[in-house]
Protein backbone atom coordinates (compact mmCIF):
# COMPACT_ATOMS: atom_id res chain seq x y z
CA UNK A 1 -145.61 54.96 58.36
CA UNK A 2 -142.32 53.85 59.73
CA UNK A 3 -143.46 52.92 63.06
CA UNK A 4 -143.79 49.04 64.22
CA UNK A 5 -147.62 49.36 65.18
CA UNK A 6 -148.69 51.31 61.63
CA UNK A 7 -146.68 48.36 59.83
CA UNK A 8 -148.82 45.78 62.01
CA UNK A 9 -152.18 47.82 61.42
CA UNK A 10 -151.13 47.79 57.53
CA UNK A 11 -150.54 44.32 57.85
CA UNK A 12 -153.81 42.99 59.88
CA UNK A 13 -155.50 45.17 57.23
CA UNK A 14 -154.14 43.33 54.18
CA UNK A 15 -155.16 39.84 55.50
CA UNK A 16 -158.39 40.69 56.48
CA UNK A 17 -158.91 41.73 53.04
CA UNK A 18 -157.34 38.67 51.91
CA UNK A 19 -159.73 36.57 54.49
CA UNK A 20 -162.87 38.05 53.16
CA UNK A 21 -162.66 38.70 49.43
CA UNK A 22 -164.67 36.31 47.44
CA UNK A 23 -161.63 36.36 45.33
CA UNK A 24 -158.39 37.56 44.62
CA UNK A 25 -156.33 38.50 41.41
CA UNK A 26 -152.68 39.65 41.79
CA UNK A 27 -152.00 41.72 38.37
CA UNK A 28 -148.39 43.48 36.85
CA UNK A 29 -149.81 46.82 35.69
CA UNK A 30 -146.74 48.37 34.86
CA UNK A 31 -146.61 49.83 31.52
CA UNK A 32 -150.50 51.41 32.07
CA UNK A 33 -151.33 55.13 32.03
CA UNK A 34 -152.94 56.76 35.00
CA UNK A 35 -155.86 57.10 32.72
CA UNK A 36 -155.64 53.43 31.70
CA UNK A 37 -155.43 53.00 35.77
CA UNK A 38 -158.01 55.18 36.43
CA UNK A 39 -160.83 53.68 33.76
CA UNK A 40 -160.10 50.20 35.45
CA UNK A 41 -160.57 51.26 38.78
CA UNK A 42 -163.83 53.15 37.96
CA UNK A 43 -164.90 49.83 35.73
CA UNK A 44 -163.77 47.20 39.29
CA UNK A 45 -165.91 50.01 41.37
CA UNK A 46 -168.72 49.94 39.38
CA UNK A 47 -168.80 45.93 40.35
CA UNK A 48 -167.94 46.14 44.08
CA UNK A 49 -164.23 45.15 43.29
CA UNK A 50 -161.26 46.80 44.96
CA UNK A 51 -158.02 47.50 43.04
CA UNK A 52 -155.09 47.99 45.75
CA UNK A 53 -151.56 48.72 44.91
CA UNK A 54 -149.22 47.05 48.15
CA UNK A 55 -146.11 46.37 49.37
CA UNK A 56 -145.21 43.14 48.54
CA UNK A 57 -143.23 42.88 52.09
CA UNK A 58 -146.44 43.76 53.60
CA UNK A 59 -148.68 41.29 51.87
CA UNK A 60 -145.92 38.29 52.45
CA UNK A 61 -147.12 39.18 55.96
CA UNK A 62 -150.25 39.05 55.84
CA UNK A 63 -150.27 35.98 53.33
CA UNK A 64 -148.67 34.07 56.21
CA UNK A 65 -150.43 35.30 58.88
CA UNK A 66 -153.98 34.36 56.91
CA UNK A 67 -152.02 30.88 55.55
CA UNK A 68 -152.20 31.87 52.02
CA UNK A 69 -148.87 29.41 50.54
CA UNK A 70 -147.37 29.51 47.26
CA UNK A 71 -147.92 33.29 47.18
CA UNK A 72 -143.86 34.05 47.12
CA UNK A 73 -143.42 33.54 43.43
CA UNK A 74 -146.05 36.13 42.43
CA UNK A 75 -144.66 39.27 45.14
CA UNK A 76 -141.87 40.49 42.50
CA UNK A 77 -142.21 43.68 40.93
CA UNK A 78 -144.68 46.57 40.84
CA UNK A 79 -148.12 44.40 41.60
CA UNK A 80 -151.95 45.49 42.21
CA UNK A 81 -154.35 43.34 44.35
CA UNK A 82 -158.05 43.12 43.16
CA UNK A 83 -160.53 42.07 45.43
CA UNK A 84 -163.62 40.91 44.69
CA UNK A 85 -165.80 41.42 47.76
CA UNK A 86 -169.27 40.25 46.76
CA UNK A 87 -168.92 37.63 43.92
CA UNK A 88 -165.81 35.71 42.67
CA UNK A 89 -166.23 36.07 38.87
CA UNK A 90 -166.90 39.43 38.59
CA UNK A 91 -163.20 41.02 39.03
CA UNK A 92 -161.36 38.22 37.13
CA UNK A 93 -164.05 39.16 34.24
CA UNK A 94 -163.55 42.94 34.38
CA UNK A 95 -159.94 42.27 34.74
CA UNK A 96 -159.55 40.00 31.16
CA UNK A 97 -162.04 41.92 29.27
CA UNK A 98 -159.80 45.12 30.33
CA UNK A 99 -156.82 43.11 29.27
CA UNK A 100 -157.59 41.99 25.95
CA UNK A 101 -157.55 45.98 25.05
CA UNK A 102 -154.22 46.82 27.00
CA UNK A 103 -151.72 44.31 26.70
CA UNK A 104 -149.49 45.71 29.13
CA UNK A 105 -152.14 44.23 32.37
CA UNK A 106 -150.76 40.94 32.71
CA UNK A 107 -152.71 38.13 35.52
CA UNK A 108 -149.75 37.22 37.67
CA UNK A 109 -152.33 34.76 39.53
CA UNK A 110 -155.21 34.64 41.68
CA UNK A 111 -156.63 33.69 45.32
CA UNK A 112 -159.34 31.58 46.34
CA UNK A 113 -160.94 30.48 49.49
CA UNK A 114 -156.45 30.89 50.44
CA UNK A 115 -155.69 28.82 47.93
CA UNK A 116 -153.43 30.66 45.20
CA UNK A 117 -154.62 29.66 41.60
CA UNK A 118 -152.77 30.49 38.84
CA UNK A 119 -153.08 32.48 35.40
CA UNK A 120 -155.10 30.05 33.74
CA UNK A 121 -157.29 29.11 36.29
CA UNK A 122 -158.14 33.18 36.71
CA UNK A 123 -158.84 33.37 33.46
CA UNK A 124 -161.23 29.95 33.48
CA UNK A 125 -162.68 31.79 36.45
CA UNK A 126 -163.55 34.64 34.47
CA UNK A 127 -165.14 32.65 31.88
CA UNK A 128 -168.46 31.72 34.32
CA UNK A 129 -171.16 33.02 34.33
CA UNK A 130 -171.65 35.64 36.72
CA UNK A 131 -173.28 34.94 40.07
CA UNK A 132 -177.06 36.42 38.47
CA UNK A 133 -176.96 34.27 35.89
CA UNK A 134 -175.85 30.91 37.88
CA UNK A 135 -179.10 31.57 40.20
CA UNK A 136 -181.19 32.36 37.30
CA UNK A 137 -179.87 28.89 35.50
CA UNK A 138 -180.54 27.09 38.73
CA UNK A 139 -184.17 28.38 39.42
CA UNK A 140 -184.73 27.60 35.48
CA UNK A 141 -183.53 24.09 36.44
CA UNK A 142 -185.56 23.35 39.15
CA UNK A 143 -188.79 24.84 37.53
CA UNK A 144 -188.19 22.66 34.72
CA UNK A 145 -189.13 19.54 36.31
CA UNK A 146 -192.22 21.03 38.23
CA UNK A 147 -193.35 22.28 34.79
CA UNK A 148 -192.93 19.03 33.20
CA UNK A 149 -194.72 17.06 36.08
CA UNK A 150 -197.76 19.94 35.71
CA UNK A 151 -198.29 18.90 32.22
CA UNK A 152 -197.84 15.10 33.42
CA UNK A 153 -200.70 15.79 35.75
CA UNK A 154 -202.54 17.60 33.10
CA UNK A 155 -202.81 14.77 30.75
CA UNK A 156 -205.11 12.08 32.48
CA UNK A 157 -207.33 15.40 32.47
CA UNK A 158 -207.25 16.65 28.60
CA UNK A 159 -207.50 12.81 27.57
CA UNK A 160 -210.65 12.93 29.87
CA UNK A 161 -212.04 16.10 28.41
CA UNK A 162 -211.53 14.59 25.36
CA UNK A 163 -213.39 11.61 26.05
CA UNK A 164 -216.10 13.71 27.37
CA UNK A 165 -216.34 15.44 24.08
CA UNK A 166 -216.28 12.91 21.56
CA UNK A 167 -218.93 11.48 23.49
CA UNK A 168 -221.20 14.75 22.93
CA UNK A 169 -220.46 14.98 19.65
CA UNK A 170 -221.68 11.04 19.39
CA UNK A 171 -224.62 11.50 21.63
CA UNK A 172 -225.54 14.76 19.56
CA UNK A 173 -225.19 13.25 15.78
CA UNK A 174 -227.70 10.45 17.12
């Protein structure tokens, strides 16, 4: 791909990617196996998450041509671009819980909404809850209160039942 217009198609490609991932993490994998390589891509698939190997020239590019700053510092050396394309958490996670077993996949940083986060901040992103769970904890949250305000409702009712009842049992052991 030598050409001028394959370089420009290469780079429009990159910063699309980098425009619509949910998130980004820029990773040093050097010192992995191709099986090691291999298992993570097939675990990152599995979750809709893209693992890219790129020329950092190229993605300077298209960093700057989708206004993604402070990316500079993290283009040195062999580097691989996951990109999260459905929910934010969910490569970071894959990524730290593939980490902890190889030492050798170090988090250079990360990309949000083209801001560039670093190491910690990928891992603190990894650390939520995925994107299931969040909904799930929000429609437990607001069902909470319509539960509570049922049973609210409910009491005026029992306490009349109640009423009602002791009042039989009066009426009957006259």
């Amino acid at each position: 791909m030598g050409n001028l217009e394959g370089k420009k198609r290469v780079v429009d490609e990159i910063a699309e990617r980098l425009e619509n991932a949910q998130s980004v993490v820029v990773v040093d994998y050097c010192g992995l196996t191709v099986a090691e390589v291999t298992d993570l891509r097939a675990k990152l698939r599995s979750a809709d998450v893209e693992m890219k190997v790129l020329k950092n020239t190229m993605v300077k590019i298209a960093a700057d041509k989708s206004k993604i700053a402070e990316l500079s510092p993290y283009l040195q050396g062999p580097t691989a671009w996951v990109f999260s394309k459905q929910d934010p958490v969910s490569g970071p996670k894959i990524l730290m819980d593939f980490a902890k077993n190889h030492k050798k996949l170090e988090i250079k940083a990360g990309i949000i909404e083209k801001r560039v986060i670093k190491e910690q901040e990928v891992k603190a992103l990894a650390e939520l809850p995925s994107r299931e769970v969040l909904l799930a904890q929000v429609l437990r949250g607001m069902q909470w209160p319509l539960t509570g305000m049922a049973n609210v409702l409910q009491g005026p009712i029992r306490q009349f039942g109640y009423a009602l009842e002791a009042l039989r049992k009066q009426k009957a052991e006259a």
